[in-house]
Protein backbone atom coordinates (compact mmCIF):
# COMPACT_ATOMS: atom_id res chain seq x y z
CA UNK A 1 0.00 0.00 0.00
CA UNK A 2 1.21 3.38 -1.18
CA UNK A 3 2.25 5.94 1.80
CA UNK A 4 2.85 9.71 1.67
CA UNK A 5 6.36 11.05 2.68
CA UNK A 6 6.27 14.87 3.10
CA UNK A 7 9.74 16.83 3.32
CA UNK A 8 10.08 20.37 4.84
CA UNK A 9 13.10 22.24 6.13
CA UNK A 10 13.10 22.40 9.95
CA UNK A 11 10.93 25.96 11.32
CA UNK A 12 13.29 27.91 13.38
CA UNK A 13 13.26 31.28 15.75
CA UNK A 14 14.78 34.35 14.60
CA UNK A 15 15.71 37.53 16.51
CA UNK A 16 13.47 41.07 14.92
CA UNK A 17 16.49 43.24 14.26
CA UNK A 18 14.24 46.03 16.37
CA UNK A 19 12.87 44.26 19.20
CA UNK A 20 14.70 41.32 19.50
CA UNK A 21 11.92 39.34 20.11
CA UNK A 22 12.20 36.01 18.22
CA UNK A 23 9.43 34.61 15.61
CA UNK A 24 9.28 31.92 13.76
CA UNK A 25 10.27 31.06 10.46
CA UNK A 26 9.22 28.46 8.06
CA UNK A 27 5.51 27.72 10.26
CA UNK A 28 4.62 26.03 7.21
CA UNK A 29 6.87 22.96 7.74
CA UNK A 30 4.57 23.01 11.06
CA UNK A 31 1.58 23.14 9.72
CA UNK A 32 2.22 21.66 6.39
CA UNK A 33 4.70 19.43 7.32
CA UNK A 34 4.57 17.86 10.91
CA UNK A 35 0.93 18.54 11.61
CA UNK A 36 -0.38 17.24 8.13
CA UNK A 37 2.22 14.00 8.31
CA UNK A 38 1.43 13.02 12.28
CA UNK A 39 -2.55 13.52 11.35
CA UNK A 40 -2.15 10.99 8.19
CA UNK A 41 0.63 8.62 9.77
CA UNK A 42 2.79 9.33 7.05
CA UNK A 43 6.43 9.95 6.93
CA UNK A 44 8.50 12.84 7.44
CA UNK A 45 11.50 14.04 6.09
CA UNK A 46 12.35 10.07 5.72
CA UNK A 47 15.75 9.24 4.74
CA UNK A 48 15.15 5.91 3.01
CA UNK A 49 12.50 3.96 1.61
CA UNK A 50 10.13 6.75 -0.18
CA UNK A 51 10.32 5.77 -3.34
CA UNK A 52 7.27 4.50 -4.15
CA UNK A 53 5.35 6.75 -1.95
CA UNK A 54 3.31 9.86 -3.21
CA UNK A 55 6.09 12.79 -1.93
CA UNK A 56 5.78 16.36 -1.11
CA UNK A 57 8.02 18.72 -0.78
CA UNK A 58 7.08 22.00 1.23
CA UNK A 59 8.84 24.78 -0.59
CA UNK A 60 12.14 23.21 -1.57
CA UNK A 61 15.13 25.14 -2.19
CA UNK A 62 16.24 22.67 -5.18
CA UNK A 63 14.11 20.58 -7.45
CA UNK A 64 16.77 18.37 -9.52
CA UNK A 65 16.86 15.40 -7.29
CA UNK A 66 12.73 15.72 -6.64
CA UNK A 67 11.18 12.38 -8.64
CA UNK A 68 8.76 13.00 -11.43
CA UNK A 69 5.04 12.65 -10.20
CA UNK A 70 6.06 14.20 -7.01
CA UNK A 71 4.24 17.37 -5.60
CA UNK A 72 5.39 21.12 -4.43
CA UNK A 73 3.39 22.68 -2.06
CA UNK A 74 4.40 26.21 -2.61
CA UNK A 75 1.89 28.23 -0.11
CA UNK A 76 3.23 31.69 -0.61
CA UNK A 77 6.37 31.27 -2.22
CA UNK A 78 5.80 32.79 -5.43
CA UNK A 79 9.27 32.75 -6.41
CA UNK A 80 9.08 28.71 -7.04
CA UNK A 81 5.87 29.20 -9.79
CA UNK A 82 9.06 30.52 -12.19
CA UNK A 83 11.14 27.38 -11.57
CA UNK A 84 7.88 25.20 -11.63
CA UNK A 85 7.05 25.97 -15.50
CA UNK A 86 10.05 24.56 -16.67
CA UNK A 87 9.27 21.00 -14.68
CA UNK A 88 5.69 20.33 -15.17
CA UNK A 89 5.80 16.66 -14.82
CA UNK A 90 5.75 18.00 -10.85
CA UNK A 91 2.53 18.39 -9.52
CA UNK A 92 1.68 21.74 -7.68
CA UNK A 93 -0.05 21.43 -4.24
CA UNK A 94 -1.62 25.30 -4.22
CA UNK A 95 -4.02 26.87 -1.00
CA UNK A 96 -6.65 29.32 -2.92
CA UNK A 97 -8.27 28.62 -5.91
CA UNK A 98 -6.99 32.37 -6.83
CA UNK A 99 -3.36 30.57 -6.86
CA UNK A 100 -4.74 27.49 -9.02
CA UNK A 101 -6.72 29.80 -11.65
CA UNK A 102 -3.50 32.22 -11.86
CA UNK A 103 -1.37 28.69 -12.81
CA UNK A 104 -3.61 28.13 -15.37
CA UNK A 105 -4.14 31.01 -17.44
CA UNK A 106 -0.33 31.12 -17.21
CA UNK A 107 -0.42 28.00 -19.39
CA UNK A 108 1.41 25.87 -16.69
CA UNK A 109 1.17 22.13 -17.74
CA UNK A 110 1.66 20.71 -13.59
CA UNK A 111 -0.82 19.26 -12.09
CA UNK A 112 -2.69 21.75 -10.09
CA UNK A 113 -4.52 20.76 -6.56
CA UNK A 114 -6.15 23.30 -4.35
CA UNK A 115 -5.42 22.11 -0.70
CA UNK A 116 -6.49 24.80 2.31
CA UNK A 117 -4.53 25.06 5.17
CA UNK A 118 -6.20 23.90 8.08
CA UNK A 119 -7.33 25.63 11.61
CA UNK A 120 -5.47 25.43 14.21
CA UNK A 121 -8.28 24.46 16.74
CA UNK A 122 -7.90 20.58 16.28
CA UNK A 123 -9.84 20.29 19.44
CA UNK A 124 -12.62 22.35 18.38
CA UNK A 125 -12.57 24.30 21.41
CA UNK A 126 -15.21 26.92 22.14
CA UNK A 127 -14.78 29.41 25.10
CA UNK A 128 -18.19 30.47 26.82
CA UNK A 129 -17.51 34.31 26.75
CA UNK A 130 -19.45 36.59 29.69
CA UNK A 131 -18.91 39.41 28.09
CA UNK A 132 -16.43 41.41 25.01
CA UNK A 133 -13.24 43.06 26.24
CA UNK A 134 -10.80 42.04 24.51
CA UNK A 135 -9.41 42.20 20.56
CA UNK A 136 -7.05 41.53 19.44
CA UNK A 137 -4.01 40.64 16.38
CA UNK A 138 -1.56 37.76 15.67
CA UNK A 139 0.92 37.22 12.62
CA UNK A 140 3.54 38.99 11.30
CA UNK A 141 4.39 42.86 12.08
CA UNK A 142 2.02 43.47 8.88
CA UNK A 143 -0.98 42.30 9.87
CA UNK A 144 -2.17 45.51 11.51
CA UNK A 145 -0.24 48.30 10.06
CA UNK A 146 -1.76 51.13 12.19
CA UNK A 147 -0.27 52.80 15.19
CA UNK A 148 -0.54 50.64 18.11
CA UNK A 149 -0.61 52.98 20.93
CA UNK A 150 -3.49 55.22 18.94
CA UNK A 151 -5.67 52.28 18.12
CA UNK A 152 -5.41 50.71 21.99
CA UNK A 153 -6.41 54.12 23.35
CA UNK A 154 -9.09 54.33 20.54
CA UNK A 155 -10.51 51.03 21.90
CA UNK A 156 -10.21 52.09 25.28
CA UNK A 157 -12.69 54.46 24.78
CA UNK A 158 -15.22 51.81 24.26
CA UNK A 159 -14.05 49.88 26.86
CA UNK A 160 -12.22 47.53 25.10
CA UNK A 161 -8.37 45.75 25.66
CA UNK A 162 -5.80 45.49 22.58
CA UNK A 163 -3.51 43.04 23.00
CA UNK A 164 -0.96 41.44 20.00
CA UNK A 165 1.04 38.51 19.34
CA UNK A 166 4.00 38.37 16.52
CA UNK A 167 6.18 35.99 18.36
CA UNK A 168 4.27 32.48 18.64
CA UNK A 169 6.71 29.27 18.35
CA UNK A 170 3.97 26.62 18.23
CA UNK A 171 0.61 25.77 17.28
CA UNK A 172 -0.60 25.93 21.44
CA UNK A 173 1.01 29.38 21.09
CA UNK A 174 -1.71 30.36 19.33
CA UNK A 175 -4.35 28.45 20.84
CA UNK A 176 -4.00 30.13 24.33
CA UNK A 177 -3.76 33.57 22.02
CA UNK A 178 -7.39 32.91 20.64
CA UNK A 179 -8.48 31.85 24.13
CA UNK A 180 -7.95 35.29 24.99
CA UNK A 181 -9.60 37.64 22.90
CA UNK A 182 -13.12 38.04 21.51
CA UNK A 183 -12.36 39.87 18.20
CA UNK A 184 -9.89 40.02 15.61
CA UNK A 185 -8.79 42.79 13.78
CA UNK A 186 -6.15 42.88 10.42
CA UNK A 187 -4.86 45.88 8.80
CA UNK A 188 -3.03 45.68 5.58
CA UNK A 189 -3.50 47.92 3.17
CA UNK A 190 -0.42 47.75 0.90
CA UNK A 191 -1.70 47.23 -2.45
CA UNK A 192 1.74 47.22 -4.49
CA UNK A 193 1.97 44.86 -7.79
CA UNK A 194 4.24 42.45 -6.20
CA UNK A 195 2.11 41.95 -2.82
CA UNK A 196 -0.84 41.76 -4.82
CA UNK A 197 0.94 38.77 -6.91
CA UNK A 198 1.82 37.20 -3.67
CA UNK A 199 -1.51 37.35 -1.97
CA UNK A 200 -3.25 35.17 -4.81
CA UNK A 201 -1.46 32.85 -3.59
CA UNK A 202 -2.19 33.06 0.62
CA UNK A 203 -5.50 32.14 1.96
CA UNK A 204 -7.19 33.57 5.50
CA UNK A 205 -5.70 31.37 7.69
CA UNK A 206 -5.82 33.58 10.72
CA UNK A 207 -9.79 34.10 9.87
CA UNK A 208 -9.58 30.60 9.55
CA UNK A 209 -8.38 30.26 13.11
CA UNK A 210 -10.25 32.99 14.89
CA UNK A 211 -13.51 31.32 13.54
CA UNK A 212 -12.59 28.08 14.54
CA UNK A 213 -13.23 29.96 18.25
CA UNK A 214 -16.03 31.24 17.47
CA UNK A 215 -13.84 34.33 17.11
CA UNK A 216 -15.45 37.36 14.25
CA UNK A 217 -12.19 39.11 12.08
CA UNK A 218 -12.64 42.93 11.66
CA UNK A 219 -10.48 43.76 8.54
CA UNK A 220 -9.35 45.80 5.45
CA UNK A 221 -9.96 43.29 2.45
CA UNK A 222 -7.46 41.80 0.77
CA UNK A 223 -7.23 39.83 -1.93
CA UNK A 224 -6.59 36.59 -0.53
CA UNK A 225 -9.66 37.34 1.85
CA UNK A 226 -12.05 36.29 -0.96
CA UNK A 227 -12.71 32.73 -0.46
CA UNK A 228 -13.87 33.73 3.04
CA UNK A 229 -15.59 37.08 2.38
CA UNK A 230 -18.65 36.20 3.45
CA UNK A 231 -17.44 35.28 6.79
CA UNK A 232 -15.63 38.39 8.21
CA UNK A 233 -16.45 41.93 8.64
CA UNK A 234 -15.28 43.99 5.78
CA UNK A 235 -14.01 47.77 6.50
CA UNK A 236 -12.43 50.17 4.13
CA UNK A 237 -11.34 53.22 7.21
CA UNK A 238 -10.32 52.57 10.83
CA UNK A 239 -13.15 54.81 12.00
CA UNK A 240 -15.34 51.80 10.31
CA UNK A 241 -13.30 49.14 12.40
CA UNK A 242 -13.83 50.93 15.51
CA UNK A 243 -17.36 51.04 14.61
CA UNK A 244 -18.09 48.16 13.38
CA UNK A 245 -16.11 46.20 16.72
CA UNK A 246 -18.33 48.42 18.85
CA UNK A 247 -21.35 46.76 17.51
CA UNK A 248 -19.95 43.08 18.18
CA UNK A 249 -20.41 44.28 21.84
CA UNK A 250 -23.62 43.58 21.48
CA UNK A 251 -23.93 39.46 22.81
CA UNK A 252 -26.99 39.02 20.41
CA UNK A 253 -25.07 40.38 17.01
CA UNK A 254 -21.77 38.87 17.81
CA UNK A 255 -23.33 35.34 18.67
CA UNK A 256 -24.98 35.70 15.11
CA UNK A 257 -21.26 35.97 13.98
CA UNK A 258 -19.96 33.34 16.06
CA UNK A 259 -22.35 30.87 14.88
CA UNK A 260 -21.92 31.59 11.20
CA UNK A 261 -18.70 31.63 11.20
CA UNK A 262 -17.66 28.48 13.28
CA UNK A 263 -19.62 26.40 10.99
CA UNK A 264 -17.75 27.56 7.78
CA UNK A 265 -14.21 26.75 9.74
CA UNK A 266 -15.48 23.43 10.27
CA UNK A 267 -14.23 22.83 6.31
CA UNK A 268 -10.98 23.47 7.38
CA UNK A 269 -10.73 21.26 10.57
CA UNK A 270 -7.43 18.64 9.75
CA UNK A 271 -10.07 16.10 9.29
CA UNK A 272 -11.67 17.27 6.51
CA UNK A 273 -8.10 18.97 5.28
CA UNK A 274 -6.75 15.44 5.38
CA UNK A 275 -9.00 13.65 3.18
CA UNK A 276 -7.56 16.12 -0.02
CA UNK A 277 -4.19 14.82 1.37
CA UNK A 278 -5.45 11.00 0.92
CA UNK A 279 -6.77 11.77 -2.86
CA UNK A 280 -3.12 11.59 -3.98
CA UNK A 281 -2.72 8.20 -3.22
């Protein structure tokens, strides 16, 4: 019987040359990696004895020794789609359909499969919340590109805590984050050519993750918020944010989000992310 073997280079912490506060690098050999090849029982990074299994190789650095019929998951590595053309007996593992349709009116020849990331809330935990105070952000420094200090007192005026998190190591990292906070917010509103390139080929994961809890997103659209744009609150101004997370105060309006929205992260718990894994066999 045919296995999967998925490869990734090992995540690691690095020092912010401001705060020196590490962060990690490479979370997708977490998530796509580890997490993906523990949840299937399949092998990872094997040494020996892969190859007749189906193999995947999270963002490689090289691609001459990869086998034909073998697959790159390339997330947001853009970069890789160049190299890619010119080897299209690999298969492409992609995470929006955005990223799939862009492959394919560039007349690549791979073998194109959408697979989502999944949620972080394997448990599908739920906290029973008494009341809102707290929002907050997690990801990199550009997730929320407003003035900290200005928003927090902004939010304090409403009654409401601002708290942030841009140096998680793990995946219970972020757990006990969403445990903490009733709303999310994201703020990214750089719209040059490359970025815009790039995000086609992201997905929402952390709107992903906050609904998995139950857990509304306030946030700017971007591109790669489409497949999920019925399932956040869309604002074009910060005075809209503010306003709009004032009115998830209200217990009846934000359980109306909570409800909607934990239902449509339910098609991105592991389990049902695994079962595109086991089509490849």
């Amino acid at each position: 019987m045919r296995n999967i073997s998925i490869f990734a280079r090992p995540a690691y912490l690095r020092l912010a040359n401001i705060t020196s506060i590490p962060y990690l690098k490479r979370g997708s050999s977490l998530i796509r990696g580890e997490q993906i090849a523990e949840y299937l029982g399949a092998r990872f990074n094997p040494a020996a004895d892969y190859e007749n299994d189906v193999c995947i190789y999270v963002k490689p650095l090289a691609f001459e020794e990869i086998k034909e019929g073998s697959y790159i998951d390339i997330l947001e590595a853009v970069g890789l789609t160049k190299i890619l053309f010119n080897y299209p007996k690999l298969g492409i593992i992609v995470i929006s359909q955005a990223a799939c349709e862009y492959l394919k009116n560039n007349q690549y020849k791979n073998n194109i499969v959408v697979i989502p990331q999944h949620h972080c809330n394997f448990e599908r935990f739920i906290r029973d919340r008494k009341e809102i105070t707290t929002v907050g952000v997690i990801g990199s420094k550009d997730s929320f590109e407003y003035p900290i200090d200005e928003f927090r007192e902004r939010l304090g005026k409403i009654g409401l805590k601002f708290t942030t998190n841009h140096s998680f190591k793990n995946r219970q990292d972020v757990i006990d984050f969403y445990k903490q906070i009733d709303i999310q917010v994201s703020w990214n509103i750089d719209t040059r050519r490359k970025i815009l390139r790039q995000k086609l080929f992201q997905d929402p994961l952390r709107m992903k993750n906050a609904a998995s809890f139950g857990i509304p997103t306030v946030a700017f659209p971007e591109i790669n918020y489409k497949e999920f744009e019925e399932n956040y609150i869309s604002v074009n101004s910060t005075d809209l944010m503010i306003s709009e997370i004032e009115k998830l105060k209200n217990k009846d309006y934000y359980e109306q989000w909570s409800s909607k929205i934990i239902k449509e992260a339910e098609k991105y718990h592991i389990s049902k992310i695994a079962k595109k894994y086991k089509q490849l066999l």
